[in-house]
Protein backbone atom coordinates (compact mmCIF):
# COMPACT_ATOMS: atom_id res chain seq x y z
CA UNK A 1 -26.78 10.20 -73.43
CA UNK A 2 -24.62 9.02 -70.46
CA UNK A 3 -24.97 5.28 -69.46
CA UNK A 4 -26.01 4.99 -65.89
CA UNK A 5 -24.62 2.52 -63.15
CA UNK A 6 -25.57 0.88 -60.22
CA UNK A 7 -22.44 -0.55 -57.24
CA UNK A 8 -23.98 -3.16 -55.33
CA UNK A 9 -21.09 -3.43 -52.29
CA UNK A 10 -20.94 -6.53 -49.52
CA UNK A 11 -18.20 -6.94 -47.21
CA UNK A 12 -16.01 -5.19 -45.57
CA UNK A 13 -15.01 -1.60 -44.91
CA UNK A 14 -12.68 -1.89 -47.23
CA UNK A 15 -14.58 -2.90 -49.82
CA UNK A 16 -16.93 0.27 -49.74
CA UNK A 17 -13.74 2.33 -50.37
CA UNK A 18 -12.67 0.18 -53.25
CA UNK A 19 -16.38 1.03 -54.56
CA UNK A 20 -16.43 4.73 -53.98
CA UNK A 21 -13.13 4.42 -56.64
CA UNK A 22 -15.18 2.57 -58.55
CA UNK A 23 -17.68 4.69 -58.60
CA UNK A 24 -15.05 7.47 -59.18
CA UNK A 25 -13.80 5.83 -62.20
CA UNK A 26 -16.91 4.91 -63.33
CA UNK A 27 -17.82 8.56 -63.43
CA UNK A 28 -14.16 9.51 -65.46
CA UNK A 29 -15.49 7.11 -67.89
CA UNK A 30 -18.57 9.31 -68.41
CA UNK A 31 -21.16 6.77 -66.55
CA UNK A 32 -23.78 8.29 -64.47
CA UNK A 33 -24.95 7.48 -61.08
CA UNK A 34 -28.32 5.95 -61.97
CA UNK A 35 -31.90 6.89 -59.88
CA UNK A 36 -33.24 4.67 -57.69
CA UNK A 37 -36.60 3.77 -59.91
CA UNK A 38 -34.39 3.50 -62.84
CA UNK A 39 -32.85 0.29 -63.91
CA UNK A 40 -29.23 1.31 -65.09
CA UNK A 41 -26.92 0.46 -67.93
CA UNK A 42 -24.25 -1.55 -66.09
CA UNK A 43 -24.75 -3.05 -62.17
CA UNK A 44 -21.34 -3.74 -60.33
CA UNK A 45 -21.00 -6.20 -57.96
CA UNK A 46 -18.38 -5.50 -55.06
CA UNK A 47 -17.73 -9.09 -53.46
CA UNK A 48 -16.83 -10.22 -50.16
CA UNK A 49 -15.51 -13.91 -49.80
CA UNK A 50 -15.21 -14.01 -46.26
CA UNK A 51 -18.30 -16.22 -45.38
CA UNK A 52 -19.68 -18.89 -47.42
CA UNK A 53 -23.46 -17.20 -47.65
CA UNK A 54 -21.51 -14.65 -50.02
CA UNK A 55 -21.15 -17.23 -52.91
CA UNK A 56 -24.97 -17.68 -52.19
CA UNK A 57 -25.83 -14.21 -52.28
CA UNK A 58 -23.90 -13.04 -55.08
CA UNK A 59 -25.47 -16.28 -57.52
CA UNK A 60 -28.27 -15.35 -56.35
CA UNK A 61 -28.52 -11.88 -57.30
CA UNK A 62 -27.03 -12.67 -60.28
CA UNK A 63 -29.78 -15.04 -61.10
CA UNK A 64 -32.39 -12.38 -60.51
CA UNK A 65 -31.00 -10.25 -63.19
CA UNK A 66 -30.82 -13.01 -65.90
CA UNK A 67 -34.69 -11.77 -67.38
CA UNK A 68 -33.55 -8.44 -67.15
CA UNK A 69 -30.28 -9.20 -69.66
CA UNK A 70 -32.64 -11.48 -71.26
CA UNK A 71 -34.34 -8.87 -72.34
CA UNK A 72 -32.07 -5.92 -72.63
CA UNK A 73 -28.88 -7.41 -74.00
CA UNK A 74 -27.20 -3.71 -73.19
CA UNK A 75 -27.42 -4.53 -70.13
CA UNK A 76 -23.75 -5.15 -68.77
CA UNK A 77 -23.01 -7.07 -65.48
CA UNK A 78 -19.89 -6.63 -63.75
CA UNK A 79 -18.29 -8.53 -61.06
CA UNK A 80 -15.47 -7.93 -58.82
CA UNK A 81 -13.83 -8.29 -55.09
CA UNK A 82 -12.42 -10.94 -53.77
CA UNK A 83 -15.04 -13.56 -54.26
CA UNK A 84 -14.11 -12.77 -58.00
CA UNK A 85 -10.76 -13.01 -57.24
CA UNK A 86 -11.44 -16.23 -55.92
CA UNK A 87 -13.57 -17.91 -58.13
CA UNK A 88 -12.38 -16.14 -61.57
CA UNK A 89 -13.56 -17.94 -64.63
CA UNK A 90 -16.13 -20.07 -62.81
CA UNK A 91 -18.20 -16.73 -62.24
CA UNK A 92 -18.75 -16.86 -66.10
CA UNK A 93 -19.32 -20.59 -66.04
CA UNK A 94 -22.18 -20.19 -63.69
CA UNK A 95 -24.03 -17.23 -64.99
CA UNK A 96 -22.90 -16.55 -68.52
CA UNK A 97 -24.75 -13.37 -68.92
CA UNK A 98 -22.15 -11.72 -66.93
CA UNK A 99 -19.91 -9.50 -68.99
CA UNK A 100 -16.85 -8.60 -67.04
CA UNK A 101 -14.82 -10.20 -64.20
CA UNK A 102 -12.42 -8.12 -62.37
CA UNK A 103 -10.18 -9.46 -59.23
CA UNK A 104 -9.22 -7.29 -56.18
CA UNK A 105 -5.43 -6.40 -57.70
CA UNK A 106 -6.94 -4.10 -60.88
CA UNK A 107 -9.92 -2.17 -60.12
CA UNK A 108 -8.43 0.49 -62.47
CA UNK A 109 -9.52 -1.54 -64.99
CA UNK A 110 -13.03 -1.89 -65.14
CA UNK A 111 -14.05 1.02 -68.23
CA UNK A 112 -11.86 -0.22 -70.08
CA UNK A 113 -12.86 -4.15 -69.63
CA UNK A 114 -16.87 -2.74 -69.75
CA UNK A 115 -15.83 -1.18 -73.48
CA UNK A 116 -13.87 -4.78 -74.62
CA UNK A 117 -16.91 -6.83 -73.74
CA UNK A 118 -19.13 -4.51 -75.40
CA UNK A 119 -17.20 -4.10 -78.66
CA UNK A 120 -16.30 -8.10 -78.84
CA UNK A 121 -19.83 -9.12 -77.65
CA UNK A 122 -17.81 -11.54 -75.08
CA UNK A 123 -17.11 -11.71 -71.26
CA UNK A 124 -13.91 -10.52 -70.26
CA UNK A 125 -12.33 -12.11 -67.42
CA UNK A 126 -9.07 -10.30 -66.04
CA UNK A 127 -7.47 -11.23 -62.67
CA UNK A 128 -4.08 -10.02 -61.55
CA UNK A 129 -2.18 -11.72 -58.84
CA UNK A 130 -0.29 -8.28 -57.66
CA UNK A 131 -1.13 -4.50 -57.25
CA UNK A 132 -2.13 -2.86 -60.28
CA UNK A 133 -1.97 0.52 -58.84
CA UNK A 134 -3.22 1.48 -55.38
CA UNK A 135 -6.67 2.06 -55.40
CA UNK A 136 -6.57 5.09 -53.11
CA UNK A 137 -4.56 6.74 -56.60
CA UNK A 138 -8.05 6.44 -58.37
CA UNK A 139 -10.65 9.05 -58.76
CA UNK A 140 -13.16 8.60 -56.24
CA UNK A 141 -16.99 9.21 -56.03
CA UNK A 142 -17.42 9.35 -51.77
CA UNK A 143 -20.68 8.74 -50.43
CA UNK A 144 -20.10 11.10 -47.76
CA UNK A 145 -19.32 14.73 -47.71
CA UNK A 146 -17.97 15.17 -44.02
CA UNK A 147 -16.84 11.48 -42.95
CA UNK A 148 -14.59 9.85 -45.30
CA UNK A 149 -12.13 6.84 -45.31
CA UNK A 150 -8.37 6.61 -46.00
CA UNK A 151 -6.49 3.45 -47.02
CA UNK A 152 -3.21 3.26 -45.14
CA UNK A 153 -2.52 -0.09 -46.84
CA UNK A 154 -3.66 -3.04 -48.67
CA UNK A 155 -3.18 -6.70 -48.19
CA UNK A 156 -2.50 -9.03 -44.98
CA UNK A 157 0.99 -10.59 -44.29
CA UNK A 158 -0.98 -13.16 -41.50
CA UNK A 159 -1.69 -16.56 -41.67
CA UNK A 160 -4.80 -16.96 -39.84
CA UNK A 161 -6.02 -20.75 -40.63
CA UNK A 162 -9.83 -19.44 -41.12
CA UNK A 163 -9.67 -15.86 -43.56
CA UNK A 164 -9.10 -16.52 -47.04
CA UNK A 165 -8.19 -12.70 -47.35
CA UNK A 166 -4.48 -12.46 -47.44
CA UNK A 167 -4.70 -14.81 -50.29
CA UNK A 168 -7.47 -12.53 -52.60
CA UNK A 169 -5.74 -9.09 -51.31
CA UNK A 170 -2.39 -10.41 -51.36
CA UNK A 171 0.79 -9.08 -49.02
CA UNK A 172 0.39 -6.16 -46.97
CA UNK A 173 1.32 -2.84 -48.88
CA UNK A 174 1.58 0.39 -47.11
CA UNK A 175 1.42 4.10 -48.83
CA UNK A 176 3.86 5.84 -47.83
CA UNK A 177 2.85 8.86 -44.90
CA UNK A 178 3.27 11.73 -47.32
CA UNK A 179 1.01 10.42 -49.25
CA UNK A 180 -1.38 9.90 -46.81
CA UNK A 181 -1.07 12.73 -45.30
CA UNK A 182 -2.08 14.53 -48.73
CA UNK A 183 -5.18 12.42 -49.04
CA UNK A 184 -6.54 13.85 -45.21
CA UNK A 185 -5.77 17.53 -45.86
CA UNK A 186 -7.57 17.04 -49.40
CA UNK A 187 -10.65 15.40 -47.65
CA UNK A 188 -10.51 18.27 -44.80
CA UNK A 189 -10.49 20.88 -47.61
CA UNK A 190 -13.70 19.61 -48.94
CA UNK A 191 -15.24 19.61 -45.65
CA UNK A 192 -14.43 16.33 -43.97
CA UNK A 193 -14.32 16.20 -40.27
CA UNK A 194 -13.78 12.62 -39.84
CA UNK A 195 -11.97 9.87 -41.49
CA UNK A 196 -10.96 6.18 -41.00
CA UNK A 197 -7.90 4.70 -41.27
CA UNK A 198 -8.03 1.46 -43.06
CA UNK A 199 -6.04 -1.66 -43.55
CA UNK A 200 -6.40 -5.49 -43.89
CA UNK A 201 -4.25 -5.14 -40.27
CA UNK A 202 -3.81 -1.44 -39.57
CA UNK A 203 -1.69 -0.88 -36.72
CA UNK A 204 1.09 -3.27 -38.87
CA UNK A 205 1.78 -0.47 -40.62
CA UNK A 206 5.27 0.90 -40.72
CA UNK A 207 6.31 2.56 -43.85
CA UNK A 208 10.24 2.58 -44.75
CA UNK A 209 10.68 0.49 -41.50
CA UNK A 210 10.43 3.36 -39.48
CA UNK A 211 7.33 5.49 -39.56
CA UNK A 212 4.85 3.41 -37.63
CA UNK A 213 1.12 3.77 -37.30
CA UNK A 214 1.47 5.59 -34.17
CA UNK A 215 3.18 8.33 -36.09
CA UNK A 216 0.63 8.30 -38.48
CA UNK A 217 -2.20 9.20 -35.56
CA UNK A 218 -0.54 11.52 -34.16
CA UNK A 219 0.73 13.38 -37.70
CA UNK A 220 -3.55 13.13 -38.06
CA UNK A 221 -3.97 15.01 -34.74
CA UNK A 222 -1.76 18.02 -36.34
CA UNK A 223 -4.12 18.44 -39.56
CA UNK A 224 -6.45 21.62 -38.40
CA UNK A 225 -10.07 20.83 -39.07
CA UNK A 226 -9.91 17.31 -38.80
CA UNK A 227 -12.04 16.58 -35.77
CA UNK A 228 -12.40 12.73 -35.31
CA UNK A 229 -10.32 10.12 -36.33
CA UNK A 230 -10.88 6.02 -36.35
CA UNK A 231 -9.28 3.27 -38.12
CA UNK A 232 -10.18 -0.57 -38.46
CA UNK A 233 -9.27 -3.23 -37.93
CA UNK A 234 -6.08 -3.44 -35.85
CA UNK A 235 -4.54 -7.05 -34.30
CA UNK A 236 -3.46 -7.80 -31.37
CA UNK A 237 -0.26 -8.55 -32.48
CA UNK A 238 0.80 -5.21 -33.38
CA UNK A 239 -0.89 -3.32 -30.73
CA UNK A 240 1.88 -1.55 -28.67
CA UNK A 241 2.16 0.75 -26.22
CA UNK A 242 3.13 3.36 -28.24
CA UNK A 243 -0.19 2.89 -29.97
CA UNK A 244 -2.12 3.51 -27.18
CA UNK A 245 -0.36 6.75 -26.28
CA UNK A 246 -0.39 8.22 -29.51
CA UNK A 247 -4.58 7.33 -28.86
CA UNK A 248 -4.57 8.69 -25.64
CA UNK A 249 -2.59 11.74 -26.79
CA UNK A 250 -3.88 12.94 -29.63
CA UNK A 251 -7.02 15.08 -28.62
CA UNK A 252 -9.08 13.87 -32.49
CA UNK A 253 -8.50 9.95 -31.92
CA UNK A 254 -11.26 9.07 -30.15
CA UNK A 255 -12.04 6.80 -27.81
CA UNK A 256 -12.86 3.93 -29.71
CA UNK A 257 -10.89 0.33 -30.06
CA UNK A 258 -12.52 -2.56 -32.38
CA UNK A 259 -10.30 -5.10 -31.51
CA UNK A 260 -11.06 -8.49 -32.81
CA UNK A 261 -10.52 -11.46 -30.50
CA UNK A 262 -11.66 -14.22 -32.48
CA UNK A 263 -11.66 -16.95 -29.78
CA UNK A 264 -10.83 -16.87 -25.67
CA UNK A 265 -9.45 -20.49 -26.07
CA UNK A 266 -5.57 -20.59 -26.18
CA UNK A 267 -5.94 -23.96 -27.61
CA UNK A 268 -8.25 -22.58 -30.60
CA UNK A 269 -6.01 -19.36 -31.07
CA UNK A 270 -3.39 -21.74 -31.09
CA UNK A 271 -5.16 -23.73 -34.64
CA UNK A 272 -6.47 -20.27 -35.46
CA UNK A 273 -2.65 -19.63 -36.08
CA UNK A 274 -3.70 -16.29 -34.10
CA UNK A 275 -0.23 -15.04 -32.68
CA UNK A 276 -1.36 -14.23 -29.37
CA UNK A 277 -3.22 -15.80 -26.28
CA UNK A 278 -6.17 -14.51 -23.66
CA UNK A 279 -3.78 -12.74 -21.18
CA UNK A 280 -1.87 -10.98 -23.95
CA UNK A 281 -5.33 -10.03 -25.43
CA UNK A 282 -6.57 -8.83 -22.05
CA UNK A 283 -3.77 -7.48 -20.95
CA UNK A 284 -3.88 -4.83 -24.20
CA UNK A 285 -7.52 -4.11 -23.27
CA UNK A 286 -6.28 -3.49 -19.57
CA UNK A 287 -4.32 -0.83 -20.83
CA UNK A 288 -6.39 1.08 -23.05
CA UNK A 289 -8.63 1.64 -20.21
CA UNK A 290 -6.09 2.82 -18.10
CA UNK A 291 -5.04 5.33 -20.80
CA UNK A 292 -8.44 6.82 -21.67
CA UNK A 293 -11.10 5.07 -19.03
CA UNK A 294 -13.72 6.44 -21.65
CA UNK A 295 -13.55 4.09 -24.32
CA UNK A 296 -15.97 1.82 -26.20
CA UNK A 297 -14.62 -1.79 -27.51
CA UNK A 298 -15.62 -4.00 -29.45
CA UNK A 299 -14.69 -6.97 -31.30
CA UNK A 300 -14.69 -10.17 -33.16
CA UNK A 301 -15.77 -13.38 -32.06
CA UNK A 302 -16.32 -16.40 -33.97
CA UNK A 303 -18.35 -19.56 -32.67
CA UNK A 304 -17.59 -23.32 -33.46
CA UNK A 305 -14.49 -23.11 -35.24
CA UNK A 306 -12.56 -26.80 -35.69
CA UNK A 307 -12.36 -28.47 -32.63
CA UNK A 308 -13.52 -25.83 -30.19
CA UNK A 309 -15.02 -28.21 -27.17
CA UNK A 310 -17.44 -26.63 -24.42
CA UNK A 311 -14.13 -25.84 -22.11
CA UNK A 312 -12.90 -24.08 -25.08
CA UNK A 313 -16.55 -22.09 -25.60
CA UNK A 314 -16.83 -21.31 -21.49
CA UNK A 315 -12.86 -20.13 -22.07
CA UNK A 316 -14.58 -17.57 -24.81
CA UNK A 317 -17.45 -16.50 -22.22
CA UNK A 318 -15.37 -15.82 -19.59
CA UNK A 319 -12.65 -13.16 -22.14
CA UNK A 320 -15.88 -11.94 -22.93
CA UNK A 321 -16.96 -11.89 -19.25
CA UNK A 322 -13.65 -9.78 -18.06
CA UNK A 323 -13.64 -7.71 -21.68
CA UNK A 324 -16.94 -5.60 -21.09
CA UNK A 325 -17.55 -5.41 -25.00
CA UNK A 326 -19.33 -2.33 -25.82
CA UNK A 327 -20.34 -4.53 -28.39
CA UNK A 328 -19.46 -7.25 -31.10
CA UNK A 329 -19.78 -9.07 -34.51
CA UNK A 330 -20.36 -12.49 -33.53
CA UNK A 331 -20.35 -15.02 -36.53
CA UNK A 332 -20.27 -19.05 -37.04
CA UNK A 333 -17.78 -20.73 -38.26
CA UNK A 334 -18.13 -20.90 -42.00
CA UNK A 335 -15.34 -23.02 -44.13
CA UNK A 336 -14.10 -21.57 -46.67
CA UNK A 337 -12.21 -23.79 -49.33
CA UNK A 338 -8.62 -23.01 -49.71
CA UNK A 339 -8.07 -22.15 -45.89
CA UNK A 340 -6.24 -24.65 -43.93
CA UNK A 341 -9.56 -24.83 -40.96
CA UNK A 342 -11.84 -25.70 -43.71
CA UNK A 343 -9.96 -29.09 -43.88
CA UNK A 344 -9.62 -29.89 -40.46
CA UNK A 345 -11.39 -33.33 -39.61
CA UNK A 346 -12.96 -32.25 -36.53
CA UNK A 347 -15.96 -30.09 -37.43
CA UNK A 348 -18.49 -28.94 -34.90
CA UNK A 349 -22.13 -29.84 -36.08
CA UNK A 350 -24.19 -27.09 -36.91
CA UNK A 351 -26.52 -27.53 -34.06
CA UNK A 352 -23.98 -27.22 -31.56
CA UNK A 353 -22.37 -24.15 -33.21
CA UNK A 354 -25.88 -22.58 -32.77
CA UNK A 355 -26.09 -22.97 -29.31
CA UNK A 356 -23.13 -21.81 -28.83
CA UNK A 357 -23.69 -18.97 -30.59
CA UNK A 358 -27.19 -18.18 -29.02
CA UNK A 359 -25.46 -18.03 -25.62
CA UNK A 360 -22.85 -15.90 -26.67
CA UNK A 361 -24.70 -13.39 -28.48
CA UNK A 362 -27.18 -13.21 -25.18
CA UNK A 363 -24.07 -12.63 -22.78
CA UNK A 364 -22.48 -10.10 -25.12
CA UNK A 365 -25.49 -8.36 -25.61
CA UNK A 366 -26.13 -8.20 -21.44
CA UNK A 367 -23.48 -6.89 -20.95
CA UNK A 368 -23.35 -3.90 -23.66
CA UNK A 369 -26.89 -3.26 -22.09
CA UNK A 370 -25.84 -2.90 -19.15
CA UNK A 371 -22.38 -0.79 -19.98
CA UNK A 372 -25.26 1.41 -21.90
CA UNK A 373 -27.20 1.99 -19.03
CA UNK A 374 -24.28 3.00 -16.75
CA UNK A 375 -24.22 6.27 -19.28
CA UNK A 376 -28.05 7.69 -18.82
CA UNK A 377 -26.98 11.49 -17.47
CA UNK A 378 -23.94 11.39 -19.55
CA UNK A 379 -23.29 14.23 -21.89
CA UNK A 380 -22.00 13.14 -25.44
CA UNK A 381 -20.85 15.03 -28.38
CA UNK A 382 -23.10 13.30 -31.72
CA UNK A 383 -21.77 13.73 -35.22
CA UNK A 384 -25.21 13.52 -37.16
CA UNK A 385 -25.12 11.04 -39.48
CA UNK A 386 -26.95 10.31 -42.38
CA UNK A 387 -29.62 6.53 -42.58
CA UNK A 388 -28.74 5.26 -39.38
CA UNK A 389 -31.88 5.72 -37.56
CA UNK A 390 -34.23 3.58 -39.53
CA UNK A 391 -37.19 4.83 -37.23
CA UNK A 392 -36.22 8.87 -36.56
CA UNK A 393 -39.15 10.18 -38.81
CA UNK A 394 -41.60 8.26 -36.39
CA UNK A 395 -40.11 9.27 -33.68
CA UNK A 396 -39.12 13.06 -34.40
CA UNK A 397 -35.55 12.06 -33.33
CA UNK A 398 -31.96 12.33 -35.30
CA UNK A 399 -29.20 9.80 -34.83
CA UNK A 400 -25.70 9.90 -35.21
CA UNK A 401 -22.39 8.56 -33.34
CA UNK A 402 -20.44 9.52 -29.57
CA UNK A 403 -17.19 10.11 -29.61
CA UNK A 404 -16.53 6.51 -28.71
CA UNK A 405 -18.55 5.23 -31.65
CA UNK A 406 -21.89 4.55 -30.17
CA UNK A 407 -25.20 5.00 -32.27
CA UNK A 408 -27.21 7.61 -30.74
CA UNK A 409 -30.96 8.60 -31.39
CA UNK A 410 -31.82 12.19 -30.22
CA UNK A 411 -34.72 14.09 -30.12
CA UNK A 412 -34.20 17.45 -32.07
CA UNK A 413 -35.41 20.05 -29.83
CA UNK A 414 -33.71 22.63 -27.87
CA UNK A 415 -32.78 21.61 -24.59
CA UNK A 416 -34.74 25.21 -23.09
CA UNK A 417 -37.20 27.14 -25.70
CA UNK A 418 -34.84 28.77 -27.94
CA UNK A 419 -36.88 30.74 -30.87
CA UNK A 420 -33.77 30.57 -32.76
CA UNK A 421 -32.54 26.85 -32.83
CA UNK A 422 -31.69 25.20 -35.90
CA UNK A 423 -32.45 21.52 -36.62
CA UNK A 424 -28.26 20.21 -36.97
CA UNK A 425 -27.99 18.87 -40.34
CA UNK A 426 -25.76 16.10 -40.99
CA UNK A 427 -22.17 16.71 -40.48
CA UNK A 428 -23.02 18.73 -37.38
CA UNK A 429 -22.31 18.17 -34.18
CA UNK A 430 -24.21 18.24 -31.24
CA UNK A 431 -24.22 18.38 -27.42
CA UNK A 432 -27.14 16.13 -25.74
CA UNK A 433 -27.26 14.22 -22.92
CA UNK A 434 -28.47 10.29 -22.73
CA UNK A 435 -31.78 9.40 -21.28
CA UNK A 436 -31.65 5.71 -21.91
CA UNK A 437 -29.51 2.60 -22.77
CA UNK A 438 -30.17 0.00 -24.89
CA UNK A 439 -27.98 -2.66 -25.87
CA UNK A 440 -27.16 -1.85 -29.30
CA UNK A 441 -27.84 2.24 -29.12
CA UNK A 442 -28.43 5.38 -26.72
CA UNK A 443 -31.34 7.33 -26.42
CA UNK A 444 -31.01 11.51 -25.63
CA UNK A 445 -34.46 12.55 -25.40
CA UNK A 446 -33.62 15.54 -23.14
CA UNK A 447 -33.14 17.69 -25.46
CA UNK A 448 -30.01 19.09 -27.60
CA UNK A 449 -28.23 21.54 -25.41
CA UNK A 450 -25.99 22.56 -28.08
CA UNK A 451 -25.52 22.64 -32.32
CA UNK A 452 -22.03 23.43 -33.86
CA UNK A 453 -22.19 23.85 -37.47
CA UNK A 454 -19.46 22.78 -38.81
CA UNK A 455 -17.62 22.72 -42.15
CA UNK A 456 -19.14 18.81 -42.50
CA UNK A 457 -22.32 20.26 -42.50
CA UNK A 458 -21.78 22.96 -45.45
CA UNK A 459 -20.37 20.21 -47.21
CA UNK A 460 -23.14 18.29 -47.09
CA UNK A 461 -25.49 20.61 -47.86
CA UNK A 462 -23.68 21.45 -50.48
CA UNK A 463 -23.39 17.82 -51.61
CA UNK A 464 -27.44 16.69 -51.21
CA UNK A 465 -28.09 19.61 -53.77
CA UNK A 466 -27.23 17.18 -56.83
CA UNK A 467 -26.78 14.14 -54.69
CA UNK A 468 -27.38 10.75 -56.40
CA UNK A 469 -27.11 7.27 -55.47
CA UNK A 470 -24.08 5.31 -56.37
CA UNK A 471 -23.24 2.96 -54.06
CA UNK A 472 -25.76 0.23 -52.61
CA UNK A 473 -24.14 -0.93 -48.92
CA UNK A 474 -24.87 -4.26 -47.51
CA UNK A 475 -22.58 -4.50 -44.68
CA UNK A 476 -23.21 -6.23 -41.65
CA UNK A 477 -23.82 -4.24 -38.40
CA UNK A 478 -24.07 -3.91 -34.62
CA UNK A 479 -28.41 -4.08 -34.19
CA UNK A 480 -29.77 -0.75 -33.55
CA UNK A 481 -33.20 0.62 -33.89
């Protein structure tokens, strides 16, 4: 009988990709996707190092499974992402019922570390310092049939005093377009109507030193079937003008920027090592708007970094202010060792941090309210989605995302009596218009005025047939209902 598994995935974007592959291989292996009252044979963990609660959460899981390899010794434990990257050996040291460590550089080799710690009855620790083998040439298990995403590249060349990423993912790599190019058509064979574009720094990419990532959206906007395109997360740095044309241009790149911004202090960009100041960064937002008026931003903001005074805070309110965020993932500073900011002598006390950050998260959220509100009447075109509407059975409503990225919760009713409407399933997409405005979501209680099924539909209908869960997600996320 096939031995089941469980991937339990924090962090990034990125890192739900790297566990879909996992999952893939997992599945090449002859593993299982196990049910979700069944305990399975083997539980991944799919790390994120990025904020120092991670290390809590992951020892603490870990922890919670010790009686359950107490008393099935079978049971194998893997871990691997880039806190495993980071902290190696020590995993083993501090919960020695783990069986296999795997870094961020060799996912490929997770069977065949699972079958050496089974056969020697030891933990098997294996980190590599470069590229195995690009993930995106694994087999993959995707956890969506009509959205899917595509890794452009891997790595970070950056600096940035406060991310410990380009030292777990290493230099930036970038797959070459062809390549790329293959993966999309594949996906839009099998139904996909949307994909993301991913890298550690997207819009760096430039293959060969001469095909750039606006190339690569607008060789996306000639793949037929392919109706939405996104990527994350782009810098500032490398956002040029001929960026935001190929955006503007290119009918299936939709209106939606996450740009992060970080700080709105020059003086804390500055120690950030952030190659850019305020008027650069505003100046980039200026003209996306001009190019396509329509679109939602968000961004990045972190609170009480080293040295960051109240003049450098009311510096942050007042980008914020002039930036109209459609929204944004506001964090506090967290040091993480190894980073040059997490030795800097002039730490803000916690206290003042959240303050900070209480004010901050009330201005940002004002202000996407009140963007939100300027779009009751609006028609939008929703992409139903699958989980995001934690309340839609209650309320006899369906939720899914605008063009521009925005969560929307609609009822599912014909707009006029219509004895022949059918409920959209997910991968459809439908016309409705917006009723209300929230901060964090839209409301179309109206009525859907129109359903297009579409490919990403079948495909999903196809998929929930013999669907099973895989991947467990624990990402963070703008607040919705």
């Amino acid at each position: 009988m096939s031995r089941t598994y469980q991937v339990r995935t924090y962090g990034c974007q990125m890192n739900v990709h790297d566990s879909e592959r996992l999952s893939g291989l997992l599945e090449d292996a002859g593993y299982r996707a196990a049910d979700d009252e069944q305990v399975p044979d083997l539980i991944v963990f799919n790390t994120c190092a990025v904020r120092e609660n991670a290390d809590n959460r992951l020892y603490g899981n870990l922890g919670h499974l010790r009686p359950l390899k107490t008393a099935n010794p079978d049971l194998q434990i893997a871990v691997g992402g880039c806190l495993a990257q980071k902290d190696r050996s020590t995993i083993v040291d501090r919960a020695p019922w783990v069986d296999v460590v795997f870094g961020t550089h060799n996912l490929g080799s997770l069977p065949a570390l699972l079958d050496r710690a089974r056969i020697r009855n030891e933990a098997q620790v294996e980190i590599l310092e470069q590229l195995d083998e690009f993930p995106s040439n694994l087999p993959t298990r995707r956890e969506s049939a009509f959205n899917g995403w595509v890794a452009i590249s891997v790595g970070c060349n950056n600096t940035c005093t406060f991310c410990i990423v380009p030292s777990l993912r290493g230099t930036e790599q970038d797959r070459s377009p062809e390549q790329i190019l293959a993966e999309v058509e594949q996906l839009v064979a099998e139904g996909v109507v949307e994909i993301t574009l991913l890298g550690q720094n997207v819009n760096a990419y430039r293959h060969g030193g001469h095909h750039g990532f606006a190339d690569l959206l607008r060789a996306c906007g000639e793949v037929a079937g392919l109706r939405r395109v996104r990527f994350t997360s782009p810098h500032p740095r490398d956002f040029t003008d001929d960026v935001i044309e190929a955006m503007a241009q290119t009918p299936n790149v939709m209106p939606q920027l996450h740009m992060p911004l970080q700080s709105g202090s020059d003086d804390v960009l500055r120690r950030m090592r952030r190659s850019y100041r305020a008027q650069r960064y505003l100046g980039i937002l200026g003209r996306v708007r001009e190019a396509m008026p329509a679109a939602a931003i968000t961004t990045d903001i972190i609170v009480g970094f080293p040295g960051e005074t109240e003049v450098d805070f009311q510096a942050t309110l007042e980008v914020v202010e002039q930036s109209r965020f459609a929204g944004a993932y506001t964090f506090q500073y967290s040091p993480r060792p190894g980073t040059p900011a997490a030795e800097y002598p002039d730490q803000v006390p916690h206290a003042v941090v959240q303050e900070r950050y209480e004010r901050l998260v009330e201005r940002v959220d004002a202000i996407a309210w009140e963007q939100n509100q300027n779009l009751v009447g609006r028609e939008v075109e929703v992409l139903v989605s699958v989980g995001e509407g934690r309340k839609d059975s209650a309320t006899a409503r369906r939720t899914g995302r605008a063009a521009d990225g925005r969560l929307v919760h609609f009822l599912d009713k014909p707009l006029e009596p219509d004895a022949d409407y059918q409920s959209p399933r997910p991968g459809d997409l439908v016309t409705t218009a917006v009723t209300y405005g929230a901060p964090h979501h839209l409301v179309a209680d109206a009525g859907v005025r129109h359903v297009e099924r579409t490919r990403g539909g079948d495909a999903h209908a196809a998929a929930t047939e013999d669907q099973q869960p895989a991947v467990m997600l624990g990402l963070p996320g703008l607040r919705s209902t």
